[in-house]
N, C-alpha and C. Protein backbone atom coordinates (compact mmCIF):
# COMPACT_ATOMS: atom_id res chain seq x y z
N UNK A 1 14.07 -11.07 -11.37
CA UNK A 1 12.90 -10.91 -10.55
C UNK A 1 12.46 -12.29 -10.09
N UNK A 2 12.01 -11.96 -9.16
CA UNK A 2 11.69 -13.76 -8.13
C UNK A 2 10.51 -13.76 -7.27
N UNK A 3 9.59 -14.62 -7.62
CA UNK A 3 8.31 -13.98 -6.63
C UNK A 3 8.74 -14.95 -5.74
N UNK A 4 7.62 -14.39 -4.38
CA UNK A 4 8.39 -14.83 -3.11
C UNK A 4 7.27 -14.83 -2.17
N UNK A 5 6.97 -15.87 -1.32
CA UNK A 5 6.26 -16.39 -0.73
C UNK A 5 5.35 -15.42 0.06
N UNK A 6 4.24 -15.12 1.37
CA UNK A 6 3.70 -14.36 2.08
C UNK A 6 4.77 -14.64 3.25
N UNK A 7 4.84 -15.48 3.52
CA UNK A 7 5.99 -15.50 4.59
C UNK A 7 7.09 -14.81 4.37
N UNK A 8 8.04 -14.75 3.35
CA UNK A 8 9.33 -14.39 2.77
C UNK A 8 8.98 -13.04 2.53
N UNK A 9 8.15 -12.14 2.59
CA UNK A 9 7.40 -11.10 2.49
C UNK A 9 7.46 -10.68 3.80
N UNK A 10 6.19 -11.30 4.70
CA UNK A 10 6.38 -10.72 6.22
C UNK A 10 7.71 -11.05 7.20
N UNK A 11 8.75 -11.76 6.37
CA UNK A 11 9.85 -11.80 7.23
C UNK A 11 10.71 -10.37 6.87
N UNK A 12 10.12 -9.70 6.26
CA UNK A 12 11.44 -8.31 5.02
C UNK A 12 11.46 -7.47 5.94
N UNK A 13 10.10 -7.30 6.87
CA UNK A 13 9.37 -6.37 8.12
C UNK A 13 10.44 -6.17 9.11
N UNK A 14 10.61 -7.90 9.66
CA UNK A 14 11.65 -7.76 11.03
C UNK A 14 13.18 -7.75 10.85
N UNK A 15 13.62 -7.33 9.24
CA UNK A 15 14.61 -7.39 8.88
C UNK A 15 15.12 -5.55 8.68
N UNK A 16 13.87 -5.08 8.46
CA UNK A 16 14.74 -3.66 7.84
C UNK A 16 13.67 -2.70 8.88
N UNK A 17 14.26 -1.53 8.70
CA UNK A 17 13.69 -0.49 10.07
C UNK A 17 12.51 0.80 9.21
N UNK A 18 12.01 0.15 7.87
CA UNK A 18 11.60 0.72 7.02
C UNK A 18 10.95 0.42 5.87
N UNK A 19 8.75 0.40 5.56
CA UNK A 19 8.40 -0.41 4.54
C UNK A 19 7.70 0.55 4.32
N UNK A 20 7.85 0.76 2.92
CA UNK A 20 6.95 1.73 2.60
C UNK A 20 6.36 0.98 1.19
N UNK A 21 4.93 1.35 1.28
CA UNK A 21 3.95 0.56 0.26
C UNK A 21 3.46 1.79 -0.92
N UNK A 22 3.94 1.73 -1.98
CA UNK A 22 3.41 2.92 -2.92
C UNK A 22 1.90 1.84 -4.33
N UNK A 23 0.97 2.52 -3.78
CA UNK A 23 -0.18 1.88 -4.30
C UNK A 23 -0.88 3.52 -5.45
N UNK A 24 -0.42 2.63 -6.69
CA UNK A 24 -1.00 3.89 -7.71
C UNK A 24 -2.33 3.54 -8.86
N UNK A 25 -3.01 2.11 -8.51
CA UNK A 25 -4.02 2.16 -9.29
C UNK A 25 -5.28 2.06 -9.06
N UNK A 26 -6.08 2.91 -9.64
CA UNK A 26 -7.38 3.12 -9.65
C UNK A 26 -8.82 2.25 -8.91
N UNK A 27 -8.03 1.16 -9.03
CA UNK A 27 -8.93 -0.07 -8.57
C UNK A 27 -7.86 -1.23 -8.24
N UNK A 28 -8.05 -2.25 -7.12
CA UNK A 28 -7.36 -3.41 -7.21
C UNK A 28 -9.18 -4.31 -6.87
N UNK A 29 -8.17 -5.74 -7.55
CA UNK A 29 -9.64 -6.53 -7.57
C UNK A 29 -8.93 -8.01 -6.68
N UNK A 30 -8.79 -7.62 -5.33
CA UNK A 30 -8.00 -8.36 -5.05
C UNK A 30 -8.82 -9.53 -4.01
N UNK A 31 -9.19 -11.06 -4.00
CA UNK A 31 -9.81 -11.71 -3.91
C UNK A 31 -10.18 -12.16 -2.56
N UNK A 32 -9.18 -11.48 -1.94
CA UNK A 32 -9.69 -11.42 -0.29
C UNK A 32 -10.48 -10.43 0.35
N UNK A 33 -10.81 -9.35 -0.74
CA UNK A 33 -11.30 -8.31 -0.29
C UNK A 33 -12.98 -8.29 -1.37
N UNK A 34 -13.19 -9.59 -2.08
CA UNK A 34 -14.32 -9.59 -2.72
C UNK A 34 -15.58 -9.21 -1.85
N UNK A 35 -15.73 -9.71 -0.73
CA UNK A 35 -17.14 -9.96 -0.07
C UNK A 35 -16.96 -8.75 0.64
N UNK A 36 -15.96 -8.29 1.36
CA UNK A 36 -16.26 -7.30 2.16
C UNK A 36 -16.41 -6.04 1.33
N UNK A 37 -15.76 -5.86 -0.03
CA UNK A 37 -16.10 -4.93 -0.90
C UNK A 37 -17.60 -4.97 -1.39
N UNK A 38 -18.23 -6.22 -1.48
CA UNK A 38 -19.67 -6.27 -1.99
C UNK A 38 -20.39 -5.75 -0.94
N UNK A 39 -19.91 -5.77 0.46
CA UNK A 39 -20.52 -5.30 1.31
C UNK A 39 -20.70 -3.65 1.62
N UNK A 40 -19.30 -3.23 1.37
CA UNK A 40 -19.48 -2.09 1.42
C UNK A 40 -20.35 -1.40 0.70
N UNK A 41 -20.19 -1.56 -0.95
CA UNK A 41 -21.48 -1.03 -1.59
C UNK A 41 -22.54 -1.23 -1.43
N UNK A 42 -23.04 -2.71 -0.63
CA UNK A 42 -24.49 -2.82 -0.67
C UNK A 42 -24.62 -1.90 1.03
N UNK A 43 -24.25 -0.88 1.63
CA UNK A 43 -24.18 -0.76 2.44
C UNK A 43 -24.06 -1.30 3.92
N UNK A 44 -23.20 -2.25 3.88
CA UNK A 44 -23.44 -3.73 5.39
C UNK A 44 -22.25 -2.91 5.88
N UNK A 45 -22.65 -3.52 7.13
CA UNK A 45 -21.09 -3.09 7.65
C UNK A 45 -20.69 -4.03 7.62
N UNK A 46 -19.35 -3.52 7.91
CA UNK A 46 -18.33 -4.67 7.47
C UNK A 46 -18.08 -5.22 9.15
N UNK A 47 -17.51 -6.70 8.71
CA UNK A 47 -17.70 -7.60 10.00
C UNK A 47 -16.26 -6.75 10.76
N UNK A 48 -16.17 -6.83 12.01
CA UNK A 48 -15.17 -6.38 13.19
C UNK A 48 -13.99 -6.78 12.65
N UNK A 49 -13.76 -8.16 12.85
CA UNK A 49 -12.33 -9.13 12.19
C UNK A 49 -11.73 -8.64 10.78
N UNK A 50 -12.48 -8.00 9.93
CA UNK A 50 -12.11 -8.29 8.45
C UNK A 50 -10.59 -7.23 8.81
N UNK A 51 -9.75 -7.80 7.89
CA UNK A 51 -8.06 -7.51 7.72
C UNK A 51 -7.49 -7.41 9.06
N UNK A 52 -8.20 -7.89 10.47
CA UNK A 52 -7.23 -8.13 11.89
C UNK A 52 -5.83 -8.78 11.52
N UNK A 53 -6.07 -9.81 10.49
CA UNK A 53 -4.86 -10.50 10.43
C UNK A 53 -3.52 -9.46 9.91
N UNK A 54 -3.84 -8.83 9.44
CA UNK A 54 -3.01 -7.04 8.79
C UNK A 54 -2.45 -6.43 9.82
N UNK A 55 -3.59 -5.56 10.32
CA UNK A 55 -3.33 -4.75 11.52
C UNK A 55 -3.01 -5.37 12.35
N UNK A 56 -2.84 -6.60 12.97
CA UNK A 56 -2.07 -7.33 14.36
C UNK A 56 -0.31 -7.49 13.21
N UNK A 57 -0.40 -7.55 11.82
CA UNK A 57 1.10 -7.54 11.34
C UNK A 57 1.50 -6.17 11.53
N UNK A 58 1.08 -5.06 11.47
CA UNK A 58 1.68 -3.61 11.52
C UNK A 58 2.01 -3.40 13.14
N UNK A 59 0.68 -4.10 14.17
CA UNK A 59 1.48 -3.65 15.07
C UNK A 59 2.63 -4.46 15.55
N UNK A 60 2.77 -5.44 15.42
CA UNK A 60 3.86 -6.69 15.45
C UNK A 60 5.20 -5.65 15.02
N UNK A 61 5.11 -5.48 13.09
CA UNK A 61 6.18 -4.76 12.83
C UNK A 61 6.84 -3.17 13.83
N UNK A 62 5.70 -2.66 13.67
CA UNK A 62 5.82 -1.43 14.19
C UNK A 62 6.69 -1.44 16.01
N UNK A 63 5.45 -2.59 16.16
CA UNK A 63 6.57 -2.73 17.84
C UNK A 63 8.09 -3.14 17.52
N UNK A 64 8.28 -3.69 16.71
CA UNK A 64 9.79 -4.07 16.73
C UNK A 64 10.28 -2.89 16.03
N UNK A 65 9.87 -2.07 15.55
CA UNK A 65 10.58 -1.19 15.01
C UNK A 65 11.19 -0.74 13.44
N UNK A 66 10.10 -0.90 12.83
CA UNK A 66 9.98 -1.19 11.36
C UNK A 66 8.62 -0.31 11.54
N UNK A 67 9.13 1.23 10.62
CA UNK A 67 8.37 2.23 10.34
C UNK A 67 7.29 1.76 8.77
N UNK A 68 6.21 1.59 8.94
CA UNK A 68 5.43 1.46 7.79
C UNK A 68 4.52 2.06 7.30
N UNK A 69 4.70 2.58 6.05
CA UNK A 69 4.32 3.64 5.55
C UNK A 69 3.70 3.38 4.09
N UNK A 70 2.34 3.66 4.05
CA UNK A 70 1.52 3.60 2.57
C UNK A 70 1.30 5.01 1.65
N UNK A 71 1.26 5.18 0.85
CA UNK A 71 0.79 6.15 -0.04
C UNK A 71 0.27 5.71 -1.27
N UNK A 72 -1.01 6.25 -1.23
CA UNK A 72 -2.29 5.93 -2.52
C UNK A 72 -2.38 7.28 -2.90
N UNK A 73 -2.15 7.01 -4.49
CA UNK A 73 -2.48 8.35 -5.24
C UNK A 73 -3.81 7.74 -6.01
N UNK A 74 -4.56 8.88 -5.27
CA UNK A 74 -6.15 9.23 -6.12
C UNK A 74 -6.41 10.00 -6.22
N UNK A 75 -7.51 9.51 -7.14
CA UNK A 75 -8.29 10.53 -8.53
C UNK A 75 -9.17 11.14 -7.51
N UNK A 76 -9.73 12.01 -7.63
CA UNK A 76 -11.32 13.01 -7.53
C UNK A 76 -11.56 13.45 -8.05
N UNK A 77 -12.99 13.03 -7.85
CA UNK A 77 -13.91 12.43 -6.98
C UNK A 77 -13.36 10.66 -6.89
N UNK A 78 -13.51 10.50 -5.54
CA UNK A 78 -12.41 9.09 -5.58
C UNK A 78 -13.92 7.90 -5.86
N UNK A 79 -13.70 7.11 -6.52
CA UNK A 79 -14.12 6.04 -7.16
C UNK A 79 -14.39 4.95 -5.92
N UNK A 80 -15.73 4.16 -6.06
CA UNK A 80 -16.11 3.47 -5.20
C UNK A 80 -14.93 2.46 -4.08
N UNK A 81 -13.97 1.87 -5.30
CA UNK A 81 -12.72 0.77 -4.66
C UNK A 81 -11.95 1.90 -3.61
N UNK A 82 -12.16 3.07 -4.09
CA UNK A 82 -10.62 4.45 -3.19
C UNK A 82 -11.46 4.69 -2.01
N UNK A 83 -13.34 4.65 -2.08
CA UNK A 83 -13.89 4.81 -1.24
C UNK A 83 -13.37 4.05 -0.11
N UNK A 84 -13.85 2.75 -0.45
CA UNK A 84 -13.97 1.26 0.25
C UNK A 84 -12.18 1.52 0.99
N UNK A 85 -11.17 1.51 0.52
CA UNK A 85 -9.83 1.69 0.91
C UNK A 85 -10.26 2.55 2.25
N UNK A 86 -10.30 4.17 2.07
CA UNK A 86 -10.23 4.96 2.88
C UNK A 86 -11.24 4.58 3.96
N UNK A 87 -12.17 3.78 3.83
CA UNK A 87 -13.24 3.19 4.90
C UNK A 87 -12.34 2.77 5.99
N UNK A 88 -11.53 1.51 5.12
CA UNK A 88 -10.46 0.46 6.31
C UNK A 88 -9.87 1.29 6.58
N UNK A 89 -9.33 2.36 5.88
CA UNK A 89 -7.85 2.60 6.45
C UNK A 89 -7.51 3.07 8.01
N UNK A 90 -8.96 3.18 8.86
CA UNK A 90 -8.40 3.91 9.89
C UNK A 90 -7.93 2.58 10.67
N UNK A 91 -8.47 1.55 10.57
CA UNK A 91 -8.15 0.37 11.43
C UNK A 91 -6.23 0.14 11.23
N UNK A 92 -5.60 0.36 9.94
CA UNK A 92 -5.22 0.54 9.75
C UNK A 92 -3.83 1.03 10.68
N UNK A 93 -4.04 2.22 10.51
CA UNK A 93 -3.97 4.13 11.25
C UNK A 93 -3.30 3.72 12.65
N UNK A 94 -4.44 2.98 13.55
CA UNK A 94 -4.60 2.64 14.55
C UNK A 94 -3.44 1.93 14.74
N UNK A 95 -3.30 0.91 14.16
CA UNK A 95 -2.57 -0.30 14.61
C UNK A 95 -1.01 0.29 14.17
N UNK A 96 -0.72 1.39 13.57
CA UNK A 96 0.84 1.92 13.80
C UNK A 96 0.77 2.39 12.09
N UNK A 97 0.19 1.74 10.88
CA UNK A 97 0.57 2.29 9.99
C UNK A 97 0.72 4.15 9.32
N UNK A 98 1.44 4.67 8.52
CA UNK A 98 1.03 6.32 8.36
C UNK A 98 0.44 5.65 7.02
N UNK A 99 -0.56 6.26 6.99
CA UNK A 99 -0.99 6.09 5.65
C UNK A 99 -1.21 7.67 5.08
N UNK A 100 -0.59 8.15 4.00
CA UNK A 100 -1.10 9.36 2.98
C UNK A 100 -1.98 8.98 1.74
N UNK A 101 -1.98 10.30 1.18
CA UNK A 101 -3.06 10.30 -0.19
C UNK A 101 -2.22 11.31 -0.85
N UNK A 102 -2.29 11.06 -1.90
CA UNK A 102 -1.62 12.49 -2.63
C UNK A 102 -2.67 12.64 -4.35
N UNK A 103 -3.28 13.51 -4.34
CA UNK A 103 -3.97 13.41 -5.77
C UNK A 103 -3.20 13.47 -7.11
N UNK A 104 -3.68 12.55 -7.93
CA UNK A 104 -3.25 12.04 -9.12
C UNK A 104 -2.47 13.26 -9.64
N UNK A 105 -3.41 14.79 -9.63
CA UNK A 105 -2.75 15.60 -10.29
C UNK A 105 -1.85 16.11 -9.77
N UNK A 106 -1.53 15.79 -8.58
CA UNK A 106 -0.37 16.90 -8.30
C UNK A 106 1.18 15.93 -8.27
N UNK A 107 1.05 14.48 -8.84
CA UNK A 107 1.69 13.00 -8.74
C UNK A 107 2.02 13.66 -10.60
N UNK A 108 1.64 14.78 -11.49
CA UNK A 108 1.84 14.41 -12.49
C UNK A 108 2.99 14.58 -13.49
N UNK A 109 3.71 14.93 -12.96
CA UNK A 109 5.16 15.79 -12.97
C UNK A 109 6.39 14.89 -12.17
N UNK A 110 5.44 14.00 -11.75
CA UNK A 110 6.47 12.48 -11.05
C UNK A 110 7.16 11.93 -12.02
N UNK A 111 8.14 11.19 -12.50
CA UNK A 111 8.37 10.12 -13.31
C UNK A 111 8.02 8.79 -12.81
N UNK A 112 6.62 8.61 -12.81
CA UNK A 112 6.29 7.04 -11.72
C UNK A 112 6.41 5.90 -12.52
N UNK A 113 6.90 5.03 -11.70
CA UNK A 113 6.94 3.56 -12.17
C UNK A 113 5.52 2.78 -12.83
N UNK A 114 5.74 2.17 -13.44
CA UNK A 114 4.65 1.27 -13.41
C UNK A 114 4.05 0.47 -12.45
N UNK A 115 4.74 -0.47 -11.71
CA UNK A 115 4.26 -1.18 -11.23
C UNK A 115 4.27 -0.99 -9.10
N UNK A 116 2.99 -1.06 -8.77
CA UNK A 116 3.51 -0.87 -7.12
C UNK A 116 4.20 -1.59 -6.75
N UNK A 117 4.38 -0.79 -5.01
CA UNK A 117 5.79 -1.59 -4.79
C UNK A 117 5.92 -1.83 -3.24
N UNK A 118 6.85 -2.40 -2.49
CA UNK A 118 7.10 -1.79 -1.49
C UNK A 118 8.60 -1.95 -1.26
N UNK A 119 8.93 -0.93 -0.94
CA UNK A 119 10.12 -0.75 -0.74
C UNK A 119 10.77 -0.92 0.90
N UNK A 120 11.80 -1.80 1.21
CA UNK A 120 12.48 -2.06 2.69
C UNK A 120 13.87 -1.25 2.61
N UNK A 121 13.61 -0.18 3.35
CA UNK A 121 14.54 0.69 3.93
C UNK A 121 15.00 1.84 2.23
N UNK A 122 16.21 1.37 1.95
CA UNK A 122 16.56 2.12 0.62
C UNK A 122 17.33 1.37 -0.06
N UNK A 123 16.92 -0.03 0.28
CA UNK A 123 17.77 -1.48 -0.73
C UNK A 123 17.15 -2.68 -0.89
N UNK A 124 15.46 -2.81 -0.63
CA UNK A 124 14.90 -4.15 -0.74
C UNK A 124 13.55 -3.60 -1.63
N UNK A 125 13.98 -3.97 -2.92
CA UNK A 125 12.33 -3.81 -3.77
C UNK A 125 11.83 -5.10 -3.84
N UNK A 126 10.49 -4.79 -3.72
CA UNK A 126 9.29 -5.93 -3.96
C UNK A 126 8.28 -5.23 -4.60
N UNK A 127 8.37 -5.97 -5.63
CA UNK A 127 6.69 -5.31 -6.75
C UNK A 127 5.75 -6.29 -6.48
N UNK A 128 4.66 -5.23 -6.99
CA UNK A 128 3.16 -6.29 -6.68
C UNK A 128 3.07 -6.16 -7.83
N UNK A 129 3.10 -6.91 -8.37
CA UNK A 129 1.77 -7.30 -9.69
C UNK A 129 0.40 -7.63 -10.26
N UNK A 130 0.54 -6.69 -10.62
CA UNK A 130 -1.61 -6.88 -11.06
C UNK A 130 -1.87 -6.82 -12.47
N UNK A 131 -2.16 -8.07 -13.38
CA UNK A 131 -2.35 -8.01 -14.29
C UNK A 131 -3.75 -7.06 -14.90
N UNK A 132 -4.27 -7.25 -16.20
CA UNK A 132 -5.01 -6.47 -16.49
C UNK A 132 -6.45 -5.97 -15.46
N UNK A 133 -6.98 -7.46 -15.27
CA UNK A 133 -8.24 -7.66 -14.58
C UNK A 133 -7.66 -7.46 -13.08
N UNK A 134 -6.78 -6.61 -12.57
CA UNK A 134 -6.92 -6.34 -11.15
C UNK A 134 -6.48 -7.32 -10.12
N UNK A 135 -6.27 -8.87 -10.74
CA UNK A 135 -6.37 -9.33 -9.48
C UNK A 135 -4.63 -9.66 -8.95
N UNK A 136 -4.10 -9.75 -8.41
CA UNK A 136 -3.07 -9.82 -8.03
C UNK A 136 -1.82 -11.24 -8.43
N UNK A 137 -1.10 -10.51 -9.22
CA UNK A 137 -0.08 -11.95 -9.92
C UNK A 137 0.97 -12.49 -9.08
N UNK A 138 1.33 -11.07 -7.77
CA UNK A 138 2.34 -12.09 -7.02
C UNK A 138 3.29 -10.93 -6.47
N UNK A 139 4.22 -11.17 -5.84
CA UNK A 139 4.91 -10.11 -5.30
C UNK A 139 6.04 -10.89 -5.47
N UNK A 140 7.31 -9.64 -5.82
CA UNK A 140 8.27 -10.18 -6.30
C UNK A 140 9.88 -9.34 -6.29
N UNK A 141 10.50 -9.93 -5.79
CA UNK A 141 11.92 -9.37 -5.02
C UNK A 141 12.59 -9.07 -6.44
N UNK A 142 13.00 -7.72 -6.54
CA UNK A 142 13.78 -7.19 -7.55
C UNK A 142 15.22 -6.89 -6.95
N UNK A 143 16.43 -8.05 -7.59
CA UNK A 143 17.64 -7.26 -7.62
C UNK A 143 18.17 -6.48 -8.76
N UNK A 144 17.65 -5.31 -8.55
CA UNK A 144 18.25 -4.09 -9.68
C UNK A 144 18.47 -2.91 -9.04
N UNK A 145 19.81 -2.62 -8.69
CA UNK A 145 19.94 -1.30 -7.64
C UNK A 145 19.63 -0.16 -8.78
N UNK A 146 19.52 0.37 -10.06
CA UNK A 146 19.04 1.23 -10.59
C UNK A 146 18.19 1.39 -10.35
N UNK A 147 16.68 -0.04 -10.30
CA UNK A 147 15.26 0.39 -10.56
C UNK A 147 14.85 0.59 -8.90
N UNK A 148 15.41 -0.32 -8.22
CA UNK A 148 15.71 0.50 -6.63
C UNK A 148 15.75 1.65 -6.05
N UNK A 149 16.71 2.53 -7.12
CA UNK A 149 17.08 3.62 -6.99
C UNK A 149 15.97 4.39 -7.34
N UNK A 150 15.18 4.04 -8.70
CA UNK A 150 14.60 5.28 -8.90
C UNK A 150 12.55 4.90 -8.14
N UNK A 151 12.78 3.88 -7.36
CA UNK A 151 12.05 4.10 -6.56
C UNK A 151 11.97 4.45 -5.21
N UNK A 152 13.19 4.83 -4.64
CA UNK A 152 13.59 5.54 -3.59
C UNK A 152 13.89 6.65 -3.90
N UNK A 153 13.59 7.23 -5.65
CA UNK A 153 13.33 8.92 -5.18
C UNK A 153 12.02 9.35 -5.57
N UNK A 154 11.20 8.47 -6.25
CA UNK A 154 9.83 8.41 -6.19
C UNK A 154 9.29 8.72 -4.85
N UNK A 155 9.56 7.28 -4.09
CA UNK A 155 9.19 7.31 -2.66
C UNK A 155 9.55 8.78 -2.12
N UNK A 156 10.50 9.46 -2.16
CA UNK A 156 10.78 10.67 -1.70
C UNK A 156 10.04 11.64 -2.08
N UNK A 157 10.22 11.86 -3.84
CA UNK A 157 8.72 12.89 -4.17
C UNK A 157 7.45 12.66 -3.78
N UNK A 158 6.99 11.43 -3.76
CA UNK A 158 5.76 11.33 -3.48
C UNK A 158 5.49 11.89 -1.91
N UNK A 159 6.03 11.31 -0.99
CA UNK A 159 5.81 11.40 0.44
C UNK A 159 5.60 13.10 0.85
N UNK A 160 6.53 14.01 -0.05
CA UNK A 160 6.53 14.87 0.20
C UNK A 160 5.71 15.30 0.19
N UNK A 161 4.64 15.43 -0.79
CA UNK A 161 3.66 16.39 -1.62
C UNK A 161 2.26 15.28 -0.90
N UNK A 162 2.46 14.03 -0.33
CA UNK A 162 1.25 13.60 0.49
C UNK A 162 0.58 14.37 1.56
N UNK A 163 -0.37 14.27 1.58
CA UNK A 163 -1.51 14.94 2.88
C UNK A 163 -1.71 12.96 3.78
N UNK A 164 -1.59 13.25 5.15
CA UNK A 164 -1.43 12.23 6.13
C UNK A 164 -2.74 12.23 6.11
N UNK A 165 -3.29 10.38 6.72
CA UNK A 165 -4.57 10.03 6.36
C UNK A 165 -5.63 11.24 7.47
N UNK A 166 -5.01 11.64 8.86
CA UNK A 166 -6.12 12.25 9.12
C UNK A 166 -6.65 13.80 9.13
N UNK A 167 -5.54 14.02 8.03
CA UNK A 167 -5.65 15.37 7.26
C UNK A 167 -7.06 15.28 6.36
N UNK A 168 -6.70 14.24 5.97
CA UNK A 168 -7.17 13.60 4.11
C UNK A 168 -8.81 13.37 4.56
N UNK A 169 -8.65 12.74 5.53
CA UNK A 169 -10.78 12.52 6.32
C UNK A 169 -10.85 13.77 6.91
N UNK A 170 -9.75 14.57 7.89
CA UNK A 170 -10.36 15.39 8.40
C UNK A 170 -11.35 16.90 7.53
């Protein structure tokens, strides 16, 4: 395992025709998203710009042709952080990503990994790491075509049994 730069990351995009992001915990406490999360609860809106730098990468990827695809399994009643998520996500939406939801319970009969991931096409793993306290340890290129494997049939169960984000608000 090899962690690997933000660049060496957004270059995986214009390389494979396929990223799919599997996000399975409860809360992330991730440090770019401190203030605009304090905001959300104290009810502010959130400023116009916050995550542009994201959504101008999805549509970048997406125009070239690199399908990107998220799935968050949550709990309900979803918890303030799942709130705050589904807030952004339409900006998201917009800019080319599919984003689903699939609830915890019906994820329970999965054999899921521990750790999220994103997966490029059906041969490039990258885990995220989040130690205890949430905040993010690093992302990191796995060569192991087994553990590859059994997250490209994760990715498959899961996607299936997802409801698409404007199912999930509608």
């Amino acid at each position: 395992m090899e962690e690997i730069s933000l660049a060496e990351f957004c270059r995986l995009f214009g390389d494979h025709r396929r990223a799919f992001h599997l996000e399975m915990k409860e809360e992330y406490h991730v440090e770019e998203e401190d203030e605009e999360f304090r905001r959300f609860l104290a009810g502010e809106t959130r400023e116009p710009d916050w995550g542009s730098d994201w959504r101008g990468h999805i549509r970048d990827a997406t125009a070239a042709g690199c399908a990107m695809q998220r799935l968050r399994i949550v709990s309900e009643p979803l918890n303030d952080y799942a709130r705050f998520l589904l807030a952004h996500a339409a900006g998201s939406v917009a800019a080319g990503e599919d984003i689903r939801y699939l609830f915890r319970g019906k994820a329970a009969e999965i054999d899921l990994p521990v750790e999220d991931c994103w997966l490029f096409d059906d041969s490039k793993l990258v885990l995220v790491l989040f130690p205890e306290d949430g905040r993010r340890y690093g992302m990191h290129s796995v060569d192991d075509p087994e553990l590859t494997a059994r997250y490209v049939t994760v990715r498959d169960q899961v996607w299936k049994r997802a409801i698409p984000y404007s199912e999930y608000v509608g």
